[in-house]
PDB file of N, CA and C in Angstrom:
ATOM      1  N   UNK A   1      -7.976  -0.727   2.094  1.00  0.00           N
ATOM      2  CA  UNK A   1      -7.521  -1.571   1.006  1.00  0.00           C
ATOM      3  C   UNK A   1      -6.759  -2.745   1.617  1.00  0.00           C
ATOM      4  N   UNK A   2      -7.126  -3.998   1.466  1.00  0.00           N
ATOM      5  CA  UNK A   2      -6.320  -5.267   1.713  1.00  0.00           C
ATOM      6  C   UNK A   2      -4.840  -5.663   0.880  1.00  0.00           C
ATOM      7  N   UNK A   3      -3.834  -5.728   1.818  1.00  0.00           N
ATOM      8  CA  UNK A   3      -2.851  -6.338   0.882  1.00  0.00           C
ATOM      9  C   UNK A   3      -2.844  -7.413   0.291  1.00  0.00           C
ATOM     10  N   UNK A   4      -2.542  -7.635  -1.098  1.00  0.00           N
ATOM     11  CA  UNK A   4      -2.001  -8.626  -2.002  1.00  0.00           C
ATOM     12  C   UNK A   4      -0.986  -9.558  -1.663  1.00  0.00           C
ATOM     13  N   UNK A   5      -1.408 -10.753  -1.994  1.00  0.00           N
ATOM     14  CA  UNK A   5      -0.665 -11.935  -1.829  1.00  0.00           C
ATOM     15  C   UNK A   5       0.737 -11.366  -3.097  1.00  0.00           C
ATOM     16  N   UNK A   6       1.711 -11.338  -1.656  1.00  0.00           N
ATOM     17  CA  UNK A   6       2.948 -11.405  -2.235  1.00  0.00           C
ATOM     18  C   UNK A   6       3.008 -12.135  -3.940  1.00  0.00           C
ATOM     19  N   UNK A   7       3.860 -11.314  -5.392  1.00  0.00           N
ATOM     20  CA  UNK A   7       4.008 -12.454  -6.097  1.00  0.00           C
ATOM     21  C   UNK A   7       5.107 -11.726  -6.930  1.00  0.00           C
ATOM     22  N   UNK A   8       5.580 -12.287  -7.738  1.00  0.00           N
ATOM     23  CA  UNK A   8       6.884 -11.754  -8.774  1.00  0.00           C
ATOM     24  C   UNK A   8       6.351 -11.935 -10.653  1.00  0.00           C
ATOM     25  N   UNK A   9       5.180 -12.709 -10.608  1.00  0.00           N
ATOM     26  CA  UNK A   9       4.465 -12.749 -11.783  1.00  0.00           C
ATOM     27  C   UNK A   9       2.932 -11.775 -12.141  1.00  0.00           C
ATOM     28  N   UNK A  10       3.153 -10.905 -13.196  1.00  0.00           N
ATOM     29  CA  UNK A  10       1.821  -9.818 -13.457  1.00  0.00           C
ATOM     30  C   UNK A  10       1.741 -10.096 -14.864  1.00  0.00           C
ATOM     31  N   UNK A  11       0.399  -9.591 -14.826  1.00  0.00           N
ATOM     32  CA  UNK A  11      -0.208  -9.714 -16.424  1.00  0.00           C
ATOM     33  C   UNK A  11       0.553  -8.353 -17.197  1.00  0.00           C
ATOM     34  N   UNK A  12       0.230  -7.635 -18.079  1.00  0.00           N
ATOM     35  CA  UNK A  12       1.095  -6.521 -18.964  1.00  0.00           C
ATOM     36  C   UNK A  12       0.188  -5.979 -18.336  1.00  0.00           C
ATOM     37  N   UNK A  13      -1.059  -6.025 -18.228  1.00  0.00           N
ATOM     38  CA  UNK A  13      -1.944  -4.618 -17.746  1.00  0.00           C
ATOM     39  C   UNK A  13      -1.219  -4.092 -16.367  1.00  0.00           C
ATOM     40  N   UNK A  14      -1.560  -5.368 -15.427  1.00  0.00           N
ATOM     41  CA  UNK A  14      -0.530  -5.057 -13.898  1.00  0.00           C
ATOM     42  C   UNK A  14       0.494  -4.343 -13.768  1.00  0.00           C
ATOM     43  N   UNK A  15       1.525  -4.855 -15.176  1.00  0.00           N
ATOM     44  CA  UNK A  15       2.717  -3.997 -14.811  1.00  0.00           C
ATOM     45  C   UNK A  15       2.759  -2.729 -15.479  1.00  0.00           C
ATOM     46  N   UNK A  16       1.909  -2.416 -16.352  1.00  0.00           N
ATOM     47  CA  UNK A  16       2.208  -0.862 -16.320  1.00  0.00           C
ATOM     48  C   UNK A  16       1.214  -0.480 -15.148  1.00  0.00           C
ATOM     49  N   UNK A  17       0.095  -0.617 -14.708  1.00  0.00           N
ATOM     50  CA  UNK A  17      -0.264  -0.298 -13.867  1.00  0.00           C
ATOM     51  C   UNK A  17       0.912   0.077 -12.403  1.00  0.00           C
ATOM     52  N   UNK A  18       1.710  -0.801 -12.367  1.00  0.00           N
ATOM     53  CA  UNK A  18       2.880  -1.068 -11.443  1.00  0.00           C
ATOM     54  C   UNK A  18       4.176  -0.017 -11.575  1.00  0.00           C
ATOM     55  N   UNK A  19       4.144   0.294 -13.282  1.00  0.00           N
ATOM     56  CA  UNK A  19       5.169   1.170 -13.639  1.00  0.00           C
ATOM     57  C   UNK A  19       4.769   2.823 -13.474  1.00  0.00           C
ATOM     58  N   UNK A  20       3.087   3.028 -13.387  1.00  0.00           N
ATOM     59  CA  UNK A  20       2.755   4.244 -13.767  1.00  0.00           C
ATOM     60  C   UNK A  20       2.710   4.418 -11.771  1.00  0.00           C
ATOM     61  N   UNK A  21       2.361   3.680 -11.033  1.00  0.00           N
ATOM     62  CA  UNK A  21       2.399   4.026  -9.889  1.00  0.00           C
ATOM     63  C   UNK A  21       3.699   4.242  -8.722  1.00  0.00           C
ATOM     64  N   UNK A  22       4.505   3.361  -9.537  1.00  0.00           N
ATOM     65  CA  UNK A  22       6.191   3.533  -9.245  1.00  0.00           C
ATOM     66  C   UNK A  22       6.799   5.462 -10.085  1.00  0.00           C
ATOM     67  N   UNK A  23       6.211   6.000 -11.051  1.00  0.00           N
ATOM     68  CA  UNK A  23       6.317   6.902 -11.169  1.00  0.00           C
ATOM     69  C   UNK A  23       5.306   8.240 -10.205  1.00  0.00           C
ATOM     70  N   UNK A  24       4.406   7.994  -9.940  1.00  0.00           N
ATOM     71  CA  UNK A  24       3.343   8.934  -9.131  1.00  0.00           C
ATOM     72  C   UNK A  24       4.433   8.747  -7.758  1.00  0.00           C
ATOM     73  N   UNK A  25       5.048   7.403  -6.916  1.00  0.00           N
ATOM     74  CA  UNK A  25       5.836   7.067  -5.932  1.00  0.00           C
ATOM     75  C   UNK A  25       6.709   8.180  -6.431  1.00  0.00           C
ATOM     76  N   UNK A  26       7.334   8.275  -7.230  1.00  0.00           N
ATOM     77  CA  UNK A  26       8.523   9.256  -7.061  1.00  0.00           C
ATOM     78  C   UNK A  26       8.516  10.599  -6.985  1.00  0.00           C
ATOM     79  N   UNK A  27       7.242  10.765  -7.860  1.00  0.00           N
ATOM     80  CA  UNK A  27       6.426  12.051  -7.667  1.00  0.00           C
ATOM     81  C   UNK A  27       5.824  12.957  -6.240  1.00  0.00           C
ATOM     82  N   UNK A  28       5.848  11.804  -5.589  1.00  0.00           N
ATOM     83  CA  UNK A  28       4.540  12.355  -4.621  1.00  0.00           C
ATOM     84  C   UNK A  28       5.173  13.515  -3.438  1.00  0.00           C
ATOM     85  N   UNK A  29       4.603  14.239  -3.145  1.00  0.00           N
ATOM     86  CA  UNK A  29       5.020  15.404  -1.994  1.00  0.00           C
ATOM     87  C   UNK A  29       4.895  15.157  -1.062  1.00  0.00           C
ATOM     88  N   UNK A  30       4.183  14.392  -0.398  1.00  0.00           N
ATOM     89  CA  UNK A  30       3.843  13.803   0.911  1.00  0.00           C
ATOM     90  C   UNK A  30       3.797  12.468   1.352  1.00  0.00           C
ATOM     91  N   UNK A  31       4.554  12.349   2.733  1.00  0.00           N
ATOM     92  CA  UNK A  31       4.146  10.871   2.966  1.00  0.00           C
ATOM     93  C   UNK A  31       3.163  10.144   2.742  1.00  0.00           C
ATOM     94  N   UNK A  32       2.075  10.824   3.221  1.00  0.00           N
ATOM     95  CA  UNK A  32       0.407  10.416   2.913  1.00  0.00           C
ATOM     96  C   UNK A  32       0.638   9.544   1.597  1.00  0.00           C
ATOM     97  N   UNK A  33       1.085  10.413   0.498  1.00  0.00           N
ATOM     98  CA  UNK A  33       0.836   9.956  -0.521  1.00  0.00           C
ATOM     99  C   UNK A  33       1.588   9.128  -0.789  1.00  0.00           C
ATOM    100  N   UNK A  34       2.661   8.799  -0.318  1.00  0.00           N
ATOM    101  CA  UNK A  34       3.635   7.741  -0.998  1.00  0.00           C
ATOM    102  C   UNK A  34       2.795   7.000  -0.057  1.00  0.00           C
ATOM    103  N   UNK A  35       2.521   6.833   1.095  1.00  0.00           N
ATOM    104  CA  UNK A  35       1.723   6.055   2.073  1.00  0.00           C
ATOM    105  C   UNK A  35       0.687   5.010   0.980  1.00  0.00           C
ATOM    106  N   UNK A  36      -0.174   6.282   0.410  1.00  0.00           N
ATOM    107  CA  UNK A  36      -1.046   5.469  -0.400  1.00  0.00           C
ATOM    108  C   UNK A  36      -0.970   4.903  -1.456  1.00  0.00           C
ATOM    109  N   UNK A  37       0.288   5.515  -2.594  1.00  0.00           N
ATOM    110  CA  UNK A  37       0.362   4.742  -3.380  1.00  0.00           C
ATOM    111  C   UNK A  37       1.291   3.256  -2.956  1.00  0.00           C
ATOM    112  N   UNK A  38       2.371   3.189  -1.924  1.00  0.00           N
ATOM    113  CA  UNK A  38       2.376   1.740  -1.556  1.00  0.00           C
ATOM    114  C   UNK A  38       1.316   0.931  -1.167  1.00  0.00           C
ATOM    115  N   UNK A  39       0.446   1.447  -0.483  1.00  0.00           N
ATOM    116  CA  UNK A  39      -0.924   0.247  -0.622  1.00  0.00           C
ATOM    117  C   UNK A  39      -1.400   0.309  -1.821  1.00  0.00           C
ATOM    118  N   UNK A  40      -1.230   0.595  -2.306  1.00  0.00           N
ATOM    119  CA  UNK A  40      -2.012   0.462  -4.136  1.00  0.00           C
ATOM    120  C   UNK A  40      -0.626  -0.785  -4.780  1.00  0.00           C
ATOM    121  N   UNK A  41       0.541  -0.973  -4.525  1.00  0.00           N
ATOM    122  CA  UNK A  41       1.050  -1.437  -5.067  1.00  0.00           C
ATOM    123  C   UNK A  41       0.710  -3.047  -4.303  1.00  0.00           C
ATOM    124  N   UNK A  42       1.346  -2.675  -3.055  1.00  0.00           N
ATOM    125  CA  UNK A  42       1.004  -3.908  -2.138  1.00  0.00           C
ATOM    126  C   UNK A  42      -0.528  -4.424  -2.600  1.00  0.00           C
ATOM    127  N   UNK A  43      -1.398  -3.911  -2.661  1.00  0.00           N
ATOM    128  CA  UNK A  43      -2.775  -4.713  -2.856  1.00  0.00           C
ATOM    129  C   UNK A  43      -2.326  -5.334  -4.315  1.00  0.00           C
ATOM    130  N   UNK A  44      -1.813  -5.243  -5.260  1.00  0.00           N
ATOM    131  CA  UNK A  44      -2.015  -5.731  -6.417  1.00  0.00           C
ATOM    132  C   UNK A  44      -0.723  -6.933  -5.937  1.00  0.00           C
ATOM    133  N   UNK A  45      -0.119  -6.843  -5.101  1.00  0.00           N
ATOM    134  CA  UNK A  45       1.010  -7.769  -4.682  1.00  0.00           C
ATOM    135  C   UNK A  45       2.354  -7.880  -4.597  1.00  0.00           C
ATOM    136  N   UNK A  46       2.610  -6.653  -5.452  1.00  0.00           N
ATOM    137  CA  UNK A  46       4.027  -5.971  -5.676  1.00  0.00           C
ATOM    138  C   UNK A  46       4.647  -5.093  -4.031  1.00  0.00           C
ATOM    139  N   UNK A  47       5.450  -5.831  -3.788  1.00  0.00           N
ATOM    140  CA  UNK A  47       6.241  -5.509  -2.776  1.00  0.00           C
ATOM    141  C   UNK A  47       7.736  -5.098  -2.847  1.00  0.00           C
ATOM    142  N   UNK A  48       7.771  -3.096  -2.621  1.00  0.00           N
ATOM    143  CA  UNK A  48       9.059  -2.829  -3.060  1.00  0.00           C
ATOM    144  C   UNK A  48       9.997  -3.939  -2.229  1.00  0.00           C
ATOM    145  N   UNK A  49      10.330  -4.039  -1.151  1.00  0.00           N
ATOM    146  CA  UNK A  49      10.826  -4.562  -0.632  1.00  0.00           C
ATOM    147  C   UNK A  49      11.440  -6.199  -0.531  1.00  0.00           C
ATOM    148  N   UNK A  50      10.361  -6.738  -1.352  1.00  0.00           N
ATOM    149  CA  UNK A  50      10.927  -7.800  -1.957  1.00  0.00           C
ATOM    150  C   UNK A  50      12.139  -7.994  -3.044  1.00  0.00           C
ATOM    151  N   UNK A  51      12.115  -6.641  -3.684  1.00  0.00           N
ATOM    152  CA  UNK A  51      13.130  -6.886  -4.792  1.00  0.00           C
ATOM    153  C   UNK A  51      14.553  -5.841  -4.290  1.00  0.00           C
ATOM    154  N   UNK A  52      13.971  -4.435  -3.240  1.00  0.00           N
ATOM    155  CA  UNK A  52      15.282  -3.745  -3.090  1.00  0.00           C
ATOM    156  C   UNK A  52      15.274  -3.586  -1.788  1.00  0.00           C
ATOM    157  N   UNK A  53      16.699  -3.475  -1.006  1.00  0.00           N
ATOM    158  CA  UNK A  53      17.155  -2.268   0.215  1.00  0.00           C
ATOM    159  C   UNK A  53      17.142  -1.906   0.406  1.00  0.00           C
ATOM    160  N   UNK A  54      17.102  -0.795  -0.671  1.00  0.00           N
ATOM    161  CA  UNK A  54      17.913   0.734  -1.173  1.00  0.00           C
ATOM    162  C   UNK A  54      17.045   1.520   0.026  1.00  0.00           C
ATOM    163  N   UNK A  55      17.700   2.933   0.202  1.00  0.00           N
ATOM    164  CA  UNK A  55      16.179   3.676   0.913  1.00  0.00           C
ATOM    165  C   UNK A  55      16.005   4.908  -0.219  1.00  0.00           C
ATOM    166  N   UNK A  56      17.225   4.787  -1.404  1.00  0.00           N
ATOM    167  CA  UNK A  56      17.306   5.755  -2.279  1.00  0.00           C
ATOM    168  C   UNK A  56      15.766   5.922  -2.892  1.00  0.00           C
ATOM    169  N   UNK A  57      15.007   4.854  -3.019  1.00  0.00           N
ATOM    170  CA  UNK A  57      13.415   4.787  -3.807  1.00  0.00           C
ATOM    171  C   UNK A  57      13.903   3.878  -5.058  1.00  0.00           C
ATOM    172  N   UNK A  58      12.301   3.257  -5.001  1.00  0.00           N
ATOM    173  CA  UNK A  58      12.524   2.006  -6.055  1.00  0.00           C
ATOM    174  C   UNK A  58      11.836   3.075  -7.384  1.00  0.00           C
ATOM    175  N   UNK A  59      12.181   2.978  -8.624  1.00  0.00           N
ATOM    176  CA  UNK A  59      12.029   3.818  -9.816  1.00  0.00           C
ATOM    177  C   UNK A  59      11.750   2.413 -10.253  1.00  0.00           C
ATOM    178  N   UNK A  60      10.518   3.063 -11.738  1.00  0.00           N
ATOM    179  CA  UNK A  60      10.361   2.359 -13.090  1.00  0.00           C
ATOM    180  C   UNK A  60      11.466   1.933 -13.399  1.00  0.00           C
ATOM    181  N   UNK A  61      12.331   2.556 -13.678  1.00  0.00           N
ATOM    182  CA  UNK A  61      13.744   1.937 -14.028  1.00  0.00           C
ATOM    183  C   UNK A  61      14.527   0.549 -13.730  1.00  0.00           C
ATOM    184  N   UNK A  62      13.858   0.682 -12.308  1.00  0.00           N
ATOM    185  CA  UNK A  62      14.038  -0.571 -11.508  1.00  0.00           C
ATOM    186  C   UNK A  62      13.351  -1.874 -11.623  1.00  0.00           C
ATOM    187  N   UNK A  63      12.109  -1.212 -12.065  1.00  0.00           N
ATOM    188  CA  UNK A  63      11.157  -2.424 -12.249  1.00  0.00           C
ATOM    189  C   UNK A  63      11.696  -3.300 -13.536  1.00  0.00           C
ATOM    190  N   UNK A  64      11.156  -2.056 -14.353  1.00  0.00           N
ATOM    191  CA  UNK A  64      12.099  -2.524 -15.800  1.00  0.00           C
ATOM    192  C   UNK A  64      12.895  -3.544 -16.029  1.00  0.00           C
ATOM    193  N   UNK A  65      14.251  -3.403 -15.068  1.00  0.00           N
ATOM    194  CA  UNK A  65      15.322  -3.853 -15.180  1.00  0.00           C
ATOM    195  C   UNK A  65      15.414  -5.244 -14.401  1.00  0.00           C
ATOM    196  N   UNK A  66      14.083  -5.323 -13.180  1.00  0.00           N
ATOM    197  CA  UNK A  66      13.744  -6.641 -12.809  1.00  0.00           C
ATOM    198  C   UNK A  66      13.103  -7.896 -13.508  1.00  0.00           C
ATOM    199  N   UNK A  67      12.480  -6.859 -14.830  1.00  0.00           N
ATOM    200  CA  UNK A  67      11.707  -7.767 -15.562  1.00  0.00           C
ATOM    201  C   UNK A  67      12.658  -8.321 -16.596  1.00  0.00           C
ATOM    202  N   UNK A  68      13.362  -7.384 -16.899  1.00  0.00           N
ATOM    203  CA  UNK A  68      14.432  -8.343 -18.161  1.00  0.00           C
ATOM    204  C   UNK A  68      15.524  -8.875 -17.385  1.00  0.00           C
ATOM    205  N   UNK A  69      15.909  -8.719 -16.043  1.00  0.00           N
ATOM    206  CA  UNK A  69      16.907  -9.925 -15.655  1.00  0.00           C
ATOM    207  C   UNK A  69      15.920 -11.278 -15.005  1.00  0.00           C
ATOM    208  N   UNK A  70      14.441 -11.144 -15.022  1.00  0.00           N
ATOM    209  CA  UNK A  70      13.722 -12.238 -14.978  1.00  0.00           C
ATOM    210  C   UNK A  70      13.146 -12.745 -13.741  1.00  0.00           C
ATOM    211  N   UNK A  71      13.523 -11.564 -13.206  1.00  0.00           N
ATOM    212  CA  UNK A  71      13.206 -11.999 -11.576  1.00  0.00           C
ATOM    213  C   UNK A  71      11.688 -11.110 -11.282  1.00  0.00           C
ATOM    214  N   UNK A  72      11.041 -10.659 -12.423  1.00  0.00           N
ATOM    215  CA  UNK A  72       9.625  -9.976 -12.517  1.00  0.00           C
ATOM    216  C   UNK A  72       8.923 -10.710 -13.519  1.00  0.00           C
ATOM    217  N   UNK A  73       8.117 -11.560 -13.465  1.00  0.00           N
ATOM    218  CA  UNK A  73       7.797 -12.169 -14.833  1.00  0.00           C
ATOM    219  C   UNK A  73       6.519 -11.325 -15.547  1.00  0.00           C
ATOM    220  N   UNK A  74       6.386 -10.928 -16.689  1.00  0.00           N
ATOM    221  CA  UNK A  74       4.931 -10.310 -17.171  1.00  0.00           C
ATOM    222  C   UNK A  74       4.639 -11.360 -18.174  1.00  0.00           C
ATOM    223  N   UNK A  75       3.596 -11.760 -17.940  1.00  0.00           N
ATOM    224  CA  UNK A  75       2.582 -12.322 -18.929  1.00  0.00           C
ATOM    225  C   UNK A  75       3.098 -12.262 -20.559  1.00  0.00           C
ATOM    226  N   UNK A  76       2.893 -12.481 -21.128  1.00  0.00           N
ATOM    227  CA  UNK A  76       2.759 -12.512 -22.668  1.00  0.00           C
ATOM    228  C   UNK A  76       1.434 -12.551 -23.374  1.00  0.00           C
ATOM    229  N   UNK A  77       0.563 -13.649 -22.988  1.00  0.00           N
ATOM    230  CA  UNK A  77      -0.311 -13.616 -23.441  1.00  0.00           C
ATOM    231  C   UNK A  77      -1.287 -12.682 -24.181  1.00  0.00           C
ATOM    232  N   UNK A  78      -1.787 -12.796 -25.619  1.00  0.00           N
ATOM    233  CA  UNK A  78      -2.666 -11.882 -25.776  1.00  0.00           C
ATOM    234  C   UNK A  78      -4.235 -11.363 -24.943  1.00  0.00           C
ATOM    235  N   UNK A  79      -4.309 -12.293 -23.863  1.00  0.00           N
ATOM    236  CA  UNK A  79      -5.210 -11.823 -23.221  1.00  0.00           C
ATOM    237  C   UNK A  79      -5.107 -11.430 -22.006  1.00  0.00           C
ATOM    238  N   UNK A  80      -3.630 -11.063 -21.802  1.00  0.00           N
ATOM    239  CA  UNK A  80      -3.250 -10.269 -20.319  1.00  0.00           C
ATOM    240  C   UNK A  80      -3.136  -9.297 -20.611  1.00  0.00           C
TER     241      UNK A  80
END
């Protein structure tokens, strides 16, 4: 899988896509798997690391809370 051009703007589909895989991330039992679901995020362009430090793990919660202080933009449009 190729990584995604870095970006801070997603359509609504993207970001739940973004939110449901930030939950499987918290979920996962194995490195492997967190392995793979960060390339699933990175390919769509979402880079935890762009928005946190933490090594605690980035949560939905987080995302969430990036999008209403504005520093995540989602689409509006009815055709995103």
């Amino acid at each position: 899988m190729t990584m995604g051009e870095r970006k801070s703007t997603f359509t609504r589909h993207e970001a739940a896509i973004i939110r449901t895989l930030l939950v499987e991330l918290r979920d996962a039992g194995s490195q492997g798997e967190q392995k793979r679901i960060r390339d699933k995020l990175r390919a769509m362009g979402f880079y935890i690391s762009e928005f946190s430090a933490s090594k605690k793990g980035f949560t939905e919660a987080a995302f969430i809370k990036l999008v209403e202080d504005g520093t995540v933009t989602v689409l509006t449009s009815p055709n995103t």
